[in-house]
Structures are given as C-alpha cells and as structure tokens.
N, C-alpha and C. Protein backbone atom coordinates (compact mmCIF):
# COMPACT_ATOMS: atom_id res chain seq x y z
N UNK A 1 93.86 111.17 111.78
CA UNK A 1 94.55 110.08 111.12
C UNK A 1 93.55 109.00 110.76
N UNK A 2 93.77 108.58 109.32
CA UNK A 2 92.83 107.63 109.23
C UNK A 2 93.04 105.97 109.69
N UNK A 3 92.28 105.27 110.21
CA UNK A 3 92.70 104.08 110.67
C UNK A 3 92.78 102.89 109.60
N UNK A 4 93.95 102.67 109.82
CA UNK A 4 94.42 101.55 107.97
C UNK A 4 93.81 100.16 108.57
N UNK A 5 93.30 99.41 107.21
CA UNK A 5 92.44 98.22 108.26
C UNK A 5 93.29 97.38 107.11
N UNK A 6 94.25 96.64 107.97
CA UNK A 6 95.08 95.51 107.08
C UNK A 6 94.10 94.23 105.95
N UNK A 7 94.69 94.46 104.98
CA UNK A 7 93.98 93.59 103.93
C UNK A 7 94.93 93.26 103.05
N UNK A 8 94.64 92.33 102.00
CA UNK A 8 95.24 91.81 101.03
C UNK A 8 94.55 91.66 99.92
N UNK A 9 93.41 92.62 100.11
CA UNK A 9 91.85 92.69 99.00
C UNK A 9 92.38 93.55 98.01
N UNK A 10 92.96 93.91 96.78
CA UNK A 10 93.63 95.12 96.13
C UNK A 10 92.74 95.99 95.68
N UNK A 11 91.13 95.92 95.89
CA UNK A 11 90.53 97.22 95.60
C UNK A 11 90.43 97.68 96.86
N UNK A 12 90.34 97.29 98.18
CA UNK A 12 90.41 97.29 99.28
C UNK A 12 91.26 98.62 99.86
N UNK A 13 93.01 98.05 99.46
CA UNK A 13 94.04 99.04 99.57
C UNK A 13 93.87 100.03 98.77
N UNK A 14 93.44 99.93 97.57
CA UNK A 14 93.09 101.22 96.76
C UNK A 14 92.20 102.17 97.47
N UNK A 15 91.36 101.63 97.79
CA UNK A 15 90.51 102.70 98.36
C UNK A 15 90.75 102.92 99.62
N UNK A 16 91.58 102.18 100.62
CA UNK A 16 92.26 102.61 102.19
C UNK A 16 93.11 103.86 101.36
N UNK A 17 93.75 103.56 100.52
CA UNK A 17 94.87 105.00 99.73
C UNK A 17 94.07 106.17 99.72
N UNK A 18 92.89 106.11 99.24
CA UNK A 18 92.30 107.12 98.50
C UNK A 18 91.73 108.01 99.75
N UNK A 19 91.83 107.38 101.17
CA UNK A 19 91.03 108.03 101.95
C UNK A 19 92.44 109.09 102.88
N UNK A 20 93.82 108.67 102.33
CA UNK A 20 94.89 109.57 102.93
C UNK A 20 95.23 111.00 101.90
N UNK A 21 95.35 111.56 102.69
CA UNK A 21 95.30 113.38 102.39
C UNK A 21 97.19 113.80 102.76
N UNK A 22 97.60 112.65 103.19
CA UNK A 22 99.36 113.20 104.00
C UNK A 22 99.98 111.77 103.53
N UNK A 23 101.27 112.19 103.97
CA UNK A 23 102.00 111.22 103.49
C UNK A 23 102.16 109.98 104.48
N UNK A 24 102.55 108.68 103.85
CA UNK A 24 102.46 107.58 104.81
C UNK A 24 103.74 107.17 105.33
N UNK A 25 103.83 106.16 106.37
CA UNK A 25 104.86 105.59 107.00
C UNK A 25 105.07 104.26 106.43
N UNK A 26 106.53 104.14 106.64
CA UNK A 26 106.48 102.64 106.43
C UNK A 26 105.92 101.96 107.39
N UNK A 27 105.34 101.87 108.40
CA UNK A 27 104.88 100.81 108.94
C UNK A 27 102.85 101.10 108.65
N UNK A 28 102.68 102.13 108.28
CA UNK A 28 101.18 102.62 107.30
C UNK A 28 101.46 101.49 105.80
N UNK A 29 102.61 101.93 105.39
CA UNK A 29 102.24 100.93 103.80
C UNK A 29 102.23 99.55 104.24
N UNK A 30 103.54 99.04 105.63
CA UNK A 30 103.28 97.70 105.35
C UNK A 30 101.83 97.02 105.88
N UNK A 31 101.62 97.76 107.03
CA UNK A 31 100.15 97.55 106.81
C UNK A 31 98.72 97.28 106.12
N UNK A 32 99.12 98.43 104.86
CA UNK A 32 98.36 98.30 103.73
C UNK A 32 98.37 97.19 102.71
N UNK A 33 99.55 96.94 102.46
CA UNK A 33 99.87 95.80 101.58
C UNK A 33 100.13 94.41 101.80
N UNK A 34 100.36 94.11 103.43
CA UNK A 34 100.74 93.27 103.92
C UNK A 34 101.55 92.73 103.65
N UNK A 35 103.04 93.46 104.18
CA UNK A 35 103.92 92.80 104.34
C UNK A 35 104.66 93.76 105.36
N UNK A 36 105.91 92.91 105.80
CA UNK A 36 106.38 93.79 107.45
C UNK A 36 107.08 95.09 106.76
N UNK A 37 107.16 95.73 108.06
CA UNK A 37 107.83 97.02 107.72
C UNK A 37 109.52 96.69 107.33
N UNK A 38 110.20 96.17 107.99
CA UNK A 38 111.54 95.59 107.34
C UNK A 38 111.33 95.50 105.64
N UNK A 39 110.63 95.08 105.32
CA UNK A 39 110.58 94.14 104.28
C UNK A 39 110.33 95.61 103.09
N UNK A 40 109.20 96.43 103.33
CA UNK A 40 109.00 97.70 103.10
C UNK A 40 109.77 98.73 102.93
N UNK A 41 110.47 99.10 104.34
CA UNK A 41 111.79 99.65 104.15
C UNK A 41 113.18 99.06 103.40
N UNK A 42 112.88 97.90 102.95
CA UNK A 42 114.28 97.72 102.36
C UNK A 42 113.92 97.60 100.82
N UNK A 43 113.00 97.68 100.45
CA UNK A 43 111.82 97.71 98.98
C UNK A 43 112.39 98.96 98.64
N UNK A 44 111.97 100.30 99.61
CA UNK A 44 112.32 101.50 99.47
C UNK A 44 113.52 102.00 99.41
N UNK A 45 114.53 101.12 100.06
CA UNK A 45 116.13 101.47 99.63
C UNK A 45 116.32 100.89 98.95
N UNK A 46 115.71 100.13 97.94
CA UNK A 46 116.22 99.27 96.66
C UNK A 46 115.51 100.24 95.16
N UNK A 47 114.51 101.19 95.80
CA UNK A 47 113.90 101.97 95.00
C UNK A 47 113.03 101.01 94.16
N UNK A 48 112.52 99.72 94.84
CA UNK A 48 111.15 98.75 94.18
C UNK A 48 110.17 99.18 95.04
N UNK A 49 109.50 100.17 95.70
CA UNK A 49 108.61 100.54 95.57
C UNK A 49 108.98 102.17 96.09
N UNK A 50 107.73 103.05 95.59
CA UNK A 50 108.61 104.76 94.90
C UNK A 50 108.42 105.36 96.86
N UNK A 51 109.37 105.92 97.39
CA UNK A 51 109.40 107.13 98.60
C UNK A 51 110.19 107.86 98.46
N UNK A 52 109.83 109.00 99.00
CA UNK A 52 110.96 109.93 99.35
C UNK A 52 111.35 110.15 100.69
N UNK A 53 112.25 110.71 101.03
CA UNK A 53 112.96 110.82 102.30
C UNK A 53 112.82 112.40 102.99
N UNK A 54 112.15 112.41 103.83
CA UNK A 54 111.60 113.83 104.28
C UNK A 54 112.21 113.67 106.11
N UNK A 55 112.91 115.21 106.13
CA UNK A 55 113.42 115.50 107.42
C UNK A 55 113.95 113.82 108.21
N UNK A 56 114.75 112.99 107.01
CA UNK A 56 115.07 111.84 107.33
C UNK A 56 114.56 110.42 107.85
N UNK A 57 113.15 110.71 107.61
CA UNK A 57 112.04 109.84 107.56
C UNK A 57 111.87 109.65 105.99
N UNK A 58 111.65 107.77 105.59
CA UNK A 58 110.97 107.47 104.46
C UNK A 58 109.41 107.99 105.04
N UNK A 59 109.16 108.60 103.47
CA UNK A 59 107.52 109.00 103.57
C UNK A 59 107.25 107.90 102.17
N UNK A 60 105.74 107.97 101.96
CA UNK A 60 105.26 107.54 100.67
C UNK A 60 104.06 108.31 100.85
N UNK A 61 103.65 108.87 99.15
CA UNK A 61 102.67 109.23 98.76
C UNK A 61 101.76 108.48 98.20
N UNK A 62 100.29 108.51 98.44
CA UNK A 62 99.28 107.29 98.88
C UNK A 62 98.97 107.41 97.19
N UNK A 63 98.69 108.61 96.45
CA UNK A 63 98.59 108.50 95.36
C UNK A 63 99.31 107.93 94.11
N UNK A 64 100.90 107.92 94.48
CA UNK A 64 102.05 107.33 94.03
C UNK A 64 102.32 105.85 93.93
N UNK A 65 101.53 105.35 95.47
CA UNK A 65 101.91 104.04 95.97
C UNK A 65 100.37 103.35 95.21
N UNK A 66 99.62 103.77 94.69
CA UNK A 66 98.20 103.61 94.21
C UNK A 66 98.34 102.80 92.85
N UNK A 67 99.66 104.33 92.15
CA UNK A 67 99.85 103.81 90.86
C UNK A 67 100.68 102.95 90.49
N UNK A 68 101.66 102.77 92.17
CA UNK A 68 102.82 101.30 91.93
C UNK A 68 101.91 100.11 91.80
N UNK A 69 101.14 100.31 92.47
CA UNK A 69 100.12 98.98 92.92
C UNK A 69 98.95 98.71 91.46
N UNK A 70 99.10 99.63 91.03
CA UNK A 70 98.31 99.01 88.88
C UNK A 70 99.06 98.84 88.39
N UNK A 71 99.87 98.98 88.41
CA UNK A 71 101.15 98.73 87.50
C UNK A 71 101.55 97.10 87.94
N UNK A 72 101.73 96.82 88.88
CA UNK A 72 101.46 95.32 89.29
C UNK A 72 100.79 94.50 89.27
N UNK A 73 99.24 94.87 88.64
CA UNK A 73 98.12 94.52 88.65
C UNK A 73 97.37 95.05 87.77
N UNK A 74 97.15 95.00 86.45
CA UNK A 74 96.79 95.93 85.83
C UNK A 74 94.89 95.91 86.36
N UNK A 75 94.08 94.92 86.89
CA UNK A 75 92.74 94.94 87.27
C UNK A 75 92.79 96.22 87.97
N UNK A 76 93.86 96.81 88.71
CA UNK A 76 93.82 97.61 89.74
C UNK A 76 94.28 99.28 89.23
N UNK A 77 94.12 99.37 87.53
CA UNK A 77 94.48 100.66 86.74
C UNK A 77 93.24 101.45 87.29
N UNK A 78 92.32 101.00 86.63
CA UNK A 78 91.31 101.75 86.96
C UNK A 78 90.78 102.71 88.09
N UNK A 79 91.08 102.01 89.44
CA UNK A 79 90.85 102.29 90.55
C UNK A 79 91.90 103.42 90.71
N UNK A 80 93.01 103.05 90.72
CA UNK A 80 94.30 103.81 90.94
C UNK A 80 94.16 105.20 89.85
N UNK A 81 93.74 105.22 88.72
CA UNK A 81 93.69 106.48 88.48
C UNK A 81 92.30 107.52 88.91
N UNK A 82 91.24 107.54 89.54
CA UNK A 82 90.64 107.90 90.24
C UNK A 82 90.92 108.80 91.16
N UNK A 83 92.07 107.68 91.97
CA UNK A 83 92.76 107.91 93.13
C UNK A 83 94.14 109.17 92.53
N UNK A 84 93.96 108.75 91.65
CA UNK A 84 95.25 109.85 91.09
C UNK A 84 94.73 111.75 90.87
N UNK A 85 93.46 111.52 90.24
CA UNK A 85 92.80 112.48 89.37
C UNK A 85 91.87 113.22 90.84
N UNK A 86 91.81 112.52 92.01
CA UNK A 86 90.68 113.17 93.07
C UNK A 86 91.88 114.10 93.64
C-alpha cells in the first residue's frame, strides 16, 4: 500500500494518484485532497465527485479522480492525462 502524504499542492495529488495501481477509499481520497471523509462520502452520493460502489464499499479510481481534479483546474490537464495514458 502506498503511503498518501496529505497535501493541498495539486501537482502533488496528481502524482500521489499516479503512484496507486488499486482502487481508493474514501478516507485515501479525503486524505488526498484534503477534505474529511464525511464530506467525501457525501460528494460521492451526490455523484460531485465520480465512485463506484464495490461489494458495498465506495471505491474511487485514482485515474478517474485525476481527471475530476483537471477538470477543476485546468493547470492540472496536463498532469492528469499522463496519469490517464500510464
């Protein structure tokens, strides 16, 4: 498991993304993005930021959550498709 190092740097989280191979937790994204897991999980039942629901766990895909995060930011396209294409 890779160890998520909380930031609010957005090339930072891009590249914490790029180093996951499995899917994440909500308390992995809120980590990443900084903000609480409440806050995360209820993002995800509002469908404002993209998960799916596996064996009744929200998951998120790091490559998915890469491209929510340029799309919010367009400085952060670049990076995020990298992360898409590796």
């Amino acid at each position: 498991m890779s160890k998520i190092v909380p930031t609010t740097a957005p090339f930072s989280v891009i590249n914490a993304l790029a180093g996951f191979t499995r899917m994440l937790t909500v308390d992995e994204v809120s980590e990443l993005i900084g903000l609480s897991s409440c806050t995360v999980y209820r993002m995800a039942q509002r469908k404002q930021i993209p998960s799916v629901i596996l064996s009744g766990s929200r998951r998120f895909d790091p490559a998915t959550i890469s491209m929510w995060l340029a799309r919010k930011d367009p400085q952060l396209s670049v990076a995020a498709q990298g992360l898409r294409a590796a």
